[in-house]
N, C-alpha and C. Protein backbone atom coordinates (compact mmCIF):
# COMPACT_ATOMS: atom_id res chain seq x y z
N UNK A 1 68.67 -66.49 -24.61
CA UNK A 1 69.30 -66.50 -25.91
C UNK A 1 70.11 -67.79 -26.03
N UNK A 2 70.39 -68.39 -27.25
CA UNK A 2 70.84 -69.78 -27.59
C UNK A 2 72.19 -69.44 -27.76
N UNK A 3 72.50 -70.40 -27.77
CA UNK A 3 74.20 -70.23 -28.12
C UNK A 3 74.88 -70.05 -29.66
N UNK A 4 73.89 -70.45 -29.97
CA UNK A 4 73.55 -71.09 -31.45
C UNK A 4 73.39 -69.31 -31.87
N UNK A 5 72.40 -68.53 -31.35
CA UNK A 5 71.87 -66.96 -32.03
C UNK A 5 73.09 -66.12 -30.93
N UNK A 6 73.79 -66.50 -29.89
CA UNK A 6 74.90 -65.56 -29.87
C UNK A 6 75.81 -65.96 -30.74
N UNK A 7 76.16 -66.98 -31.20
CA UNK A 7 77.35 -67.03 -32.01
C UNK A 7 77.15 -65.81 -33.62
N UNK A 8 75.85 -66.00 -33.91
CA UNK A 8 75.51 -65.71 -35.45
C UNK A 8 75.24 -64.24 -34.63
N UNK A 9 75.27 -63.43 -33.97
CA UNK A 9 75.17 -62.11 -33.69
C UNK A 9 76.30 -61.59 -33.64
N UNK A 10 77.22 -62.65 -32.93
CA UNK A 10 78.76 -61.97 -32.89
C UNK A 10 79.38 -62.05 -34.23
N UNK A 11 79.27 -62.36 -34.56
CA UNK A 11 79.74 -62.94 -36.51
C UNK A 11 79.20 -61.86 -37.05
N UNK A 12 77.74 -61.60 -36.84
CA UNK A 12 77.24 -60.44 -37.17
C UNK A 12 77.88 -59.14 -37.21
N UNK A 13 78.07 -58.63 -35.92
CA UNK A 13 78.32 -57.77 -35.25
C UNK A 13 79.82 -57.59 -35.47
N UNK A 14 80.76 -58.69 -35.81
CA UNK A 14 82.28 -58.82 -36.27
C UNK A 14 82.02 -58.17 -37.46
N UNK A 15 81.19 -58.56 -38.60
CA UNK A 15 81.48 -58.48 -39.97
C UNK A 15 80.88 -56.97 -40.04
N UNK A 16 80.08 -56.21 -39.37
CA UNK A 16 79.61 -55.02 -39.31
C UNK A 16 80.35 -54.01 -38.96
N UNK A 17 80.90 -54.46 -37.88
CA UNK A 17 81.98 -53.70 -37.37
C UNK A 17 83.19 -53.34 -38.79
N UNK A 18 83.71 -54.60 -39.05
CA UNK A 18 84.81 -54.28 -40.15
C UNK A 18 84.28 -52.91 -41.58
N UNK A 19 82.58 -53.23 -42.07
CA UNK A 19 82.24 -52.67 -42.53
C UNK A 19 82.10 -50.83 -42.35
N UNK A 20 81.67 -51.12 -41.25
CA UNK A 20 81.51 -49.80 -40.47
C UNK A 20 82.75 -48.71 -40.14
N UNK A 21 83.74 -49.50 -40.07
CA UNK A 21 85.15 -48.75 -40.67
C UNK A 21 85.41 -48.32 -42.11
N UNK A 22 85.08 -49.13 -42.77
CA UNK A 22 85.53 -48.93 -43.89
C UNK A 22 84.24 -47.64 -44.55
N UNK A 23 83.22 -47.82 -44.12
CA UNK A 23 82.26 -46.32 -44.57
C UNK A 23 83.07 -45.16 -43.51
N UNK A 24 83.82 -45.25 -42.33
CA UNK A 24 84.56 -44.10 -41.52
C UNK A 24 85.22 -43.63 -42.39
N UNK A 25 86.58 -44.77 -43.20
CA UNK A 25 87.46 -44.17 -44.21
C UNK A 25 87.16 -43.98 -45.37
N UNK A 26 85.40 -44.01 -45.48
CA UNK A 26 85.44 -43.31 -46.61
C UNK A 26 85.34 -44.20 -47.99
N UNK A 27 85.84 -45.87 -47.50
CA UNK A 27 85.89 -46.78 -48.70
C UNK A 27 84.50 -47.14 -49.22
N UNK A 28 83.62 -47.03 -48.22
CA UNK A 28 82.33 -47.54 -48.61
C UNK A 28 81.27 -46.42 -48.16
N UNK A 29 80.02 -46.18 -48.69
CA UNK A 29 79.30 -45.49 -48.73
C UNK A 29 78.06 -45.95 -47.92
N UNK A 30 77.32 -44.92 -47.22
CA UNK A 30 76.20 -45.47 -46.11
C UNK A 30 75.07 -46.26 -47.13
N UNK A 31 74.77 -45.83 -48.24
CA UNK A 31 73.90 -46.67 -48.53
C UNK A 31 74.60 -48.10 -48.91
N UNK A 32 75.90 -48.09 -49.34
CA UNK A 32 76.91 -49.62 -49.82
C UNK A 32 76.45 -50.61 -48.15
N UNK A 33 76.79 -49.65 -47.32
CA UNK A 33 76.76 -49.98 -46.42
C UNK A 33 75.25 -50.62 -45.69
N UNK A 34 74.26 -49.88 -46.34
CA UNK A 34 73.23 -50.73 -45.92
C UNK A 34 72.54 -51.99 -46.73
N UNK A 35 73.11 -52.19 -47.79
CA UNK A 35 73.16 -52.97 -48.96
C UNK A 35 73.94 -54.32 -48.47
N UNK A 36 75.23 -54.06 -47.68
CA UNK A 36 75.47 -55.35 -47.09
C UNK A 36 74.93 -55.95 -45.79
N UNK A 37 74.27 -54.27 -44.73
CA UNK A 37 73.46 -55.08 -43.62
C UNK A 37 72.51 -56.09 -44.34
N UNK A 38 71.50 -55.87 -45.00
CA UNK A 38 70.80 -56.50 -45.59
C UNK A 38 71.27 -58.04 -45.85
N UNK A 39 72.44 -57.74 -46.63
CA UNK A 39 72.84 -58.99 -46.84
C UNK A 39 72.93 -60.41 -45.72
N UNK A 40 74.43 -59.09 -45.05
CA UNK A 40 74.55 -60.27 -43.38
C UNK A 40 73.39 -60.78 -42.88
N UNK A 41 72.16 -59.48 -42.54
CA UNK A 41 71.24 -60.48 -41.55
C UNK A 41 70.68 -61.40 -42.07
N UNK A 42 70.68 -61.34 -44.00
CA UNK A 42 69.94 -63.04 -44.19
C UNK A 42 70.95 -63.93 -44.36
N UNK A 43 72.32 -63.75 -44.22
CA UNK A 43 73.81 -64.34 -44.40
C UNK A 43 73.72 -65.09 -43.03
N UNK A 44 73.26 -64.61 -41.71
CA UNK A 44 73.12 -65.40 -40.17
C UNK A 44 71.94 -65.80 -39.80
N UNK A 45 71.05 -65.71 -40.85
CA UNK A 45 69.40 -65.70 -40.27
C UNK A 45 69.10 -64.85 -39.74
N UNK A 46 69.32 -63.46 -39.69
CA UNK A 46 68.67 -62.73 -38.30
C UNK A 46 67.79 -61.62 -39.10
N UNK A 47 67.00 -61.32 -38.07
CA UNK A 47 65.63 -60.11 -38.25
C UNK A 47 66.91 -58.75 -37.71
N UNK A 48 66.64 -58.36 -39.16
CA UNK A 48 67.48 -56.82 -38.65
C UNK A 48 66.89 -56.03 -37.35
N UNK A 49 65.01 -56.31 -37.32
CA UNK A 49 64.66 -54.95 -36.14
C UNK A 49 65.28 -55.65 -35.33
N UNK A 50 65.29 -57.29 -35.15
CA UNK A 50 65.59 -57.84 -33.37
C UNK A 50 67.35 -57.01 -33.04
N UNK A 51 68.01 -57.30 -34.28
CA UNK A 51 69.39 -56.71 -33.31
C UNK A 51 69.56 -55.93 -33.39
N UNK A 52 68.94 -54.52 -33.63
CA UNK A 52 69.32 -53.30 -33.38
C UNK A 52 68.00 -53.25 -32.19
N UNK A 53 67.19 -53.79 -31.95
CA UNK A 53 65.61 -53.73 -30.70
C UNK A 53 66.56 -54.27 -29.82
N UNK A 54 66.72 -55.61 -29.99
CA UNK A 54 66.96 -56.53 -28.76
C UNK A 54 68.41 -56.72 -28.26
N UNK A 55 69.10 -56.73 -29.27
CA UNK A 55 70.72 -56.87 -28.94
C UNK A 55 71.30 -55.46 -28.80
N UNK A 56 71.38 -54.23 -28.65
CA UNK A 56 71.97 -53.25 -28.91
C UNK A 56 73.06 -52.82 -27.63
N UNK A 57 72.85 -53.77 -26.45
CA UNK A 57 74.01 -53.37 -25.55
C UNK A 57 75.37 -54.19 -26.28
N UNK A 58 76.47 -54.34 -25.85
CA UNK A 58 77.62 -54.54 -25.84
C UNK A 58 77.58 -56.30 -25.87
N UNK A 59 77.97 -57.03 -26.12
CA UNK A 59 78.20 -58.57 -25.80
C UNK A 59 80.00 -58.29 -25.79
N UNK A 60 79.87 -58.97 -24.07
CA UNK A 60 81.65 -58.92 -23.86
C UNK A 60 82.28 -59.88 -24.26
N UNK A 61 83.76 -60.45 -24.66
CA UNK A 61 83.74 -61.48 -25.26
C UNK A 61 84.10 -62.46 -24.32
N UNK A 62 84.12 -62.81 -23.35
CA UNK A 62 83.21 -63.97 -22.28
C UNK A 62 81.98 -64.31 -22.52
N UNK A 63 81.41 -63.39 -22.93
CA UNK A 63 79.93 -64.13 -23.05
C UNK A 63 79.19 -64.52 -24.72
N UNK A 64 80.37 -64.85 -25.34
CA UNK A 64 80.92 -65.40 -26.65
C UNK A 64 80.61 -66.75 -26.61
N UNK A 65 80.21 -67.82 -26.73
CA UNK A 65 80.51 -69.32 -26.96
C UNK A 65 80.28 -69.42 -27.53
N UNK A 66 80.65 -70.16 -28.95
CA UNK A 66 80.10 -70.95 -30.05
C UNK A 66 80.47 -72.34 -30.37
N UNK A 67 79.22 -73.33 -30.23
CA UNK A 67 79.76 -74.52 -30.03
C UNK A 67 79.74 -75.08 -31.44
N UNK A 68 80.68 -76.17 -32.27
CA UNK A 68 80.77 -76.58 -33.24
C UNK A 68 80.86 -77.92 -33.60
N UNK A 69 80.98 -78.40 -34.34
CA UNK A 69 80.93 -79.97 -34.44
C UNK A 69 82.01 -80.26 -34.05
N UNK A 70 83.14 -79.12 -33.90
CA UNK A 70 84.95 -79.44 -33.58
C UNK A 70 84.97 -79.08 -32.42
N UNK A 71 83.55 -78.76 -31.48
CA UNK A 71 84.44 -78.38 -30.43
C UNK A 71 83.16 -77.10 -29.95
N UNK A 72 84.22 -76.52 -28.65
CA UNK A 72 83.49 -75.26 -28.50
C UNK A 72 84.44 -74.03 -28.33
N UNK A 73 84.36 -72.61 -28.99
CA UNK A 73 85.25 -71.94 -29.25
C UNK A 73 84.73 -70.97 -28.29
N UNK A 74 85.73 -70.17 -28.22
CA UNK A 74 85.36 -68.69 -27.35
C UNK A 74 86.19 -67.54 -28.49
């Protein structure tokens, strides 16, 4: 995996997460909710089957890098 497609998974997986609370409390609805997966994975480039197929364990945040034109972040 590139560094380049972990960064845009964790971004992913950040912005899903926040979502995914907010259908817990109730603010957003499962289909609202699948209305913005949609969105994100063409928002990072990604094939929805690959990250729920291929990514579905845990990424710890050590194994986070995202390198940028400013630099490289963790």
């Amino acid at each position: 995996m590139t560094d380049e497609l972990r960064c845009k998974i964790a971004a992913y997986r950040t912005a899903m997460s926040i979502i995914r609370g907010m259908v817990s409390s109730c603010v957003l609805s499962e289909n609202e909710y699948a209305q913005i997966d949609t969105i994100m994975t063409e928002k990072y480039g990604l094939n929805s089957c690959s990250i729920f197929g291929n990514y579905s364990g845990y990424m710890k945040a050590s194994e986070v890098i995202c390198h940028t034109d400013k630099g490289v972040s963790q």
